[in-house]
Protein backbone atom coordinates (compact mmCIF):
# COMPACT_ATOMS: atom_id res chain seq x y z
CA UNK A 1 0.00 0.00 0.00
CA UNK A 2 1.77 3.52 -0.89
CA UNK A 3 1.45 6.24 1.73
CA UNK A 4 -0.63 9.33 0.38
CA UNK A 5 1.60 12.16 -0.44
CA UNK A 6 1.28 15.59 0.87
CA UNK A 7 2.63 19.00 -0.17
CA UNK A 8 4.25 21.00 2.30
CA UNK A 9 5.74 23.89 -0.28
CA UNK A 10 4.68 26.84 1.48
CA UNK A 11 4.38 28.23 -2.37
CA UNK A 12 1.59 26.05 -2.82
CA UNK A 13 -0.43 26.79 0.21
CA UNK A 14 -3.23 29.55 -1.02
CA UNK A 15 -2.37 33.25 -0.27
CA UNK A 16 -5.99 33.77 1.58
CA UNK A 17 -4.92 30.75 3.75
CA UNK A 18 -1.54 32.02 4.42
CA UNK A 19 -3.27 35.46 5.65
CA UNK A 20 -5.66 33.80 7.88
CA UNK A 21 -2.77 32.53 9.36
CA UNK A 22 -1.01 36.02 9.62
CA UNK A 23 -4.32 37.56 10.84
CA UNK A 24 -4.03 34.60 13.80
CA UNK A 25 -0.40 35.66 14.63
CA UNK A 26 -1.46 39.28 14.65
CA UNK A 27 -4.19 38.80 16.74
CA UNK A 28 -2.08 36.51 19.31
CA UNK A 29 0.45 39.34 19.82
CA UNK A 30 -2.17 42.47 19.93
CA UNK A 31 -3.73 39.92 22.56
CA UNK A 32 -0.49 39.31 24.46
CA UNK A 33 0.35 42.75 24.66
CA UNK A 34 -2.82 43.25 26.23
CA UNK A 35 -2.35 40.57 28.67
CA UNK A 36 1.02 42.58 29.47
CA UNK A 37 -0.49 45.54 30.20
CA UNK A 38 -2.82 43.93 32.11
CA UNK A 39 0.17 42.52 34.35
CA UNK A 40 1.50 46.01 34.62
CA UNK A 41 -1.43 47.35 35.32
CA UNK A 42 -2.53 45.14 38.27
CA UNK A 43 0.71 45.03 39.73
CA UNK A 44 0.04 49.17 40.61
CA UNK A 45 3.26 50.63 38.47
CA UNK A 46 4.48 52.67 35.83
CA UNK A 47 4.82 50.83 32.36
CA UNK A 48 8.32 51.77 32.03
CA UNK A 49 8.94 50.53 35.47
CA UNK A 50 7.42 47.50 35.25
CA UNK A 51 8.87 46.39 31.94
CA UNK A 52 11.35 43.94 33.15
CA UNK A 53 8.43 41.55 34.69
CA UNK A 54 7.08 40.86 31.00
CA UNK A 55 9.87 41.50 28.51
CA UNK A 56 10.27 38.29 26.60
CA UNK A 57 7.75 35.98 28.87
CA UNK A 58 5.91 32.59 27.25
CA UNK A 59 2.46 33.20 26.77
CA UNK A 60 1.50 30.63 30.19
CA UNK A 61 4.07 32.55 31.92
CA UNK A 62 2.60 35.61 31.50
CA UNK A 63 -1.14 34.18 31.96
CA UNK A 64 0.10 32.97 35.43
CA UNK A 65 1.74 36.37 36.43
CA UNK A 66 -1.34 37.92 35.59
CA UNK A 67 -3.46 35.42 37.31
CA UNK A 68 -1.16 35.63 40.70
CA UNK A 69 -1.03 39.20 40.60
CA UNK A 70 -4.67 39.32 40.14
CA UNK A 71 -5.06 37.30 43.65
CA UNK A 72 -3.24 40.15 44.96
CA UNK A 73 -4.52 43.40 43.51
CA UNK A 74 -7.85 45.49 43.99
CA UNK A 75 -10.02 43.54 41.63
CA UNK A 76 -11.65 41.34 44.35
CA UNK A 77 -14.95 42.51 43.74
CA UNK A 78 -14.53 41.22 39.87
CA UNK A 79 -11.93 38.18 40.30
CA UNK A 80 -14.46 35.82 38.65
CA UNK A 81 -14.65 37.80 35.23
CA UNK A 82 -11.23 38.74 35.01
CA UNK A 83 -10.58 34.65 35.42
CA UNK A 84 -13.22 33.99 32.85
CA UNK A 85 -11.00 36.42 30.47
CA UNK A 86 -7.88 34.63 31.29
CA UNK A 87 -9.96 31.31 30.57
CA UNK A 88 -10.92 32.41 27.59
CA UNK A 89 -7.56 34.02 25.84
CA UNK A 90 -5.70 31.09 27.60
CA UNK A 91 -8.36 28.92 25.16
CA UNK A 92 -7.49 31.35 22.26
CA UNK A 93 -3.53 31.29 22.97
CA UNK A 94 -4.04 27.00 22.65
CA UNK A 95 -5.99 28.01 18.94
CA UNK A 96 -3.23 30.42 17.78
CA UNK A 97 -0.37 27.95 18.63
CA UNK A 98 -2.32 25.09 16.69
CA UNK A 99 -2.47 27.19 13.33
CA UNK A 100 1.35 29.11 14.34
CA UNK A 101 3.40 25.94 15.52
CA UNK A 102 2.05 23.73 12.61
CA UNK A 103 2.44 22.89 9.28
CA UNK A 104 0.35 23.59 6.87
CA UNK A 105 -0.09 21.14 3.56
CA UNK A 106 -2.31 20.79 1.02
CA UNK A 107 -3.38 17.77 -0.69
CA UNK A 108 -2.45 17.90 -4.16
CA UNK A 109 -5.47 15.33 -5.37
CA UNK A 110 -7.93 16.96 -3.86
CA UNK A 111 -6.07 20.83 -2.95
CA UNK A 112 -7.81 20.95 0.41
CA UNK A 113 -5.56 22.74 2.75
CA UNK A 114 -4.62 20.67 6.14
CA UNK A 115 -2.66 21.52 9.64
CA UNK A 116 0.03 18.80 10.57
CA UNK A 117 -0.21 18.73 13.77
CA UNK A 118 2.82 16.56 16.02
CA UNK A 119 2.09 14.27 18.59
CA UNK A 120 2.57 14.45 21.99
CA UNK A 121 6.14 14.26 22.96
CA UNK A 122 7.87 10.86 22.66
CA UNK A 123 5.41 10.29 19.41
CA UNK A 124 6.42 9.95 16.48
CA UNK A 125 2.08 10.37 14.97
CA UNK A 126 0.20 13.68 14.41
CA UNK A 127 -2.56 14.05 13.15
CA UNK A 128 -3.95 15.90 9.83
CA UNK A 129 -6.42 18.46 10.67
CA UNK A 130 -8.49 19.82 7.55
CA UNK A 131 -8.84 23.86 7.64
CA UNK A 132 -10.90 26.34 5.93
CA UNK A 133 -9.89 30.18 5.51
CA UNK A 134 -13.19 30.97 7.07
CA UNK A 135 -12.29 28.52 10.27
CA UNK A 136 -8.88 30.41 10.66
CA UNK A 137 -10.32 33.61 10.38
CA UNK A 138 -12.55 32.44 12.68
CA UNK A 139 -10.23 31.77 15.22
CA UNK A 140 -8.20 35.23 14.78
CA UNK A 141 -11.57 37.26 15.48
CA UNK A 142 -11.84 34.84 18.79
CA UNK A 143 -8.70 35.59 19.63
CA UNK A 144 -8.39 39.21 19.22
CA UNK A 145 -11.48 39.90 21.15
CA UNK A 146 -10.28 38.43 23.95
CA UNK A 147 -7.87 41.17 24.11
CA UNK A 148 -10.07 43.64 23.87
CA UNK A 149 -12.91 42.69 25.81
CA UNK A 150 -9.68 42.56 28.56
CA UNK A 151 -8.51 45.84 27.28
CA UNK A 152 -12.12 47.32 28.22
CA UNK A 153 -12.05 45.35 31.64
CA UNK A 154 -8.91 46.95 32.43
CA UNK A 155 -10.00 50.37 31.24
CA UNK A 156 -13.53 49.97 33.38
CA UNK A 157 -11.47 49.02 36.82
CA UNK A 158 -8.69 51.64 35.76
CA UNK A 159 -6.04 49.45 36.05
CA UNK A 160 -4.68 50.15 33.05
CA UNK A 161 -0.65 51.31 33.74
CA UNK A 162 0.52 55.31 33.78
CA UNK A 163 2.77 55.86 30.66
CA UNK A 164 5.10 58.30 31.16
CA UNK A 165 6.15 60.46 28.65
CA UNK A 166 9.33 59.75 26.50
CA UNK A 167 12.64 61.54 26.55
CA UNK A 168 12.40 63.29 23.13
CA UNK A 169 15.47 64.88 21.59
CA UNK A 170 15.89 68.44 20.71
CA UNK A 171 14.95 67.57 17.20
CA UNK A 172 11.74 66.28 18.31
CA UNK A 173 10.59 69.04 20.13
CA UNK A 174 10.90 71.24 17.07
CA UNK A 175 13.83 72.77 18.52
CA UNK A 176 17.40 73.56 16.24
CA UNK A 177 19.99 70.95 17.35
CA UNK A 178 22.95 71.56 19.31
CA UNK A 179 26.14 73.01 17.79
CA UNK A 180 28.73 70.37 17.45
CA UNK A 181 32.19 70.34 18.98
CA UNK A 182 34.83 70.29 17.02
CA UNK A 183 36.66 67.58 18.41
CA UNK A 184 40.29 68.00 18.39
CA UNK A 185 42.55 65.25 19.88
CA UNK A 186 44.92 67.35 22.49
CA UNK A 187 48.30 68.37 21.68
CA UNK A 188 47.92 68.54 17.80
């Protein structure tokens, strides 16, 4: 019995597919940002300050910060929603990774587009999950609106963080630059 051949050329995966996927990775990232404001805004400091506590986090790390620093801040009265929010861009963060950490194939006999997913670890099976553009998209509107229905949560409780305002240069402020210095090594 031959094994059914799939093509994994990302030339031959269909540009509206290809953008359903971008609109997913967009969406993730708007979404995660929100999540890190979130954590800077619930831990009660400046965004500049508070930088270091979500620069370059995983996606569960950060869902965990924000979840323990929930427990600790002044949303008591709304702890329930603001863990139905986490449940629910925790759900779309699982989506996004499906249609981001994948392959994507189509099959050349019948062109429907597929997601090769991997198996668990110490597997060497995936599975083959048929797609549509419309499903993806789908998933990118789900995922995105978890961010902002936390964006408006956030915004509601005022817990959003203070942003101070950047250092500007000279030439920013509409102002005429410095002179420069000639600069003359000593003793010539």
């Amino acid at each position: 019995m031959s094994q059914k051949e799939y093509n994994f050329d990302p030339h031959a995966i269909p540009a509206d597919l290809l953008a359903a996927i971008g609109e997913v990775a967009v969406a993730s990232a708007h979404t995660e940002y929100v999540v890190e404001l979130a954590i800077r805004g619930c831990g009660g400091s400046e965004a500049a300050s508070s930088k270091g506590m979500t620069t370059r986090g995983a996606t569960r790390s950060l869902e965990n910060a924000l979840n323990s620093i929930a427990a600790s801040s002044n949303v008591d009265d709304d702890r329930d929603r603001l863990g139905e929010l986490l449940d629910q861009i925790t759900y779309g963060f699982q989506r996004a990774a499906i249609y981001i950490h994948n392959s994507v194939c189509v099959d050349p006999q019948t062109g429907q587009c597929l997601i090769a997913t991997r198996g668990d670890r110490g597997e060497l099976s995936g599975e083959l999950i048929p797609v549509t553009v419309a499903e993806i998209r789908a998933e990118a509107d789900f995922i995105y609106q978890g961010g902002i229905t936390l964006l408006a949560f956030l915004m509601q409780k005022k817990l959003l963080p203070t942003l101070r305002r950047s250092v500007r240069s000279s030439a920013q402020k509409g102002q005429m630059p410095r002179k420069r210095r000639d600069r003359r090594v000593v003793g010539e």
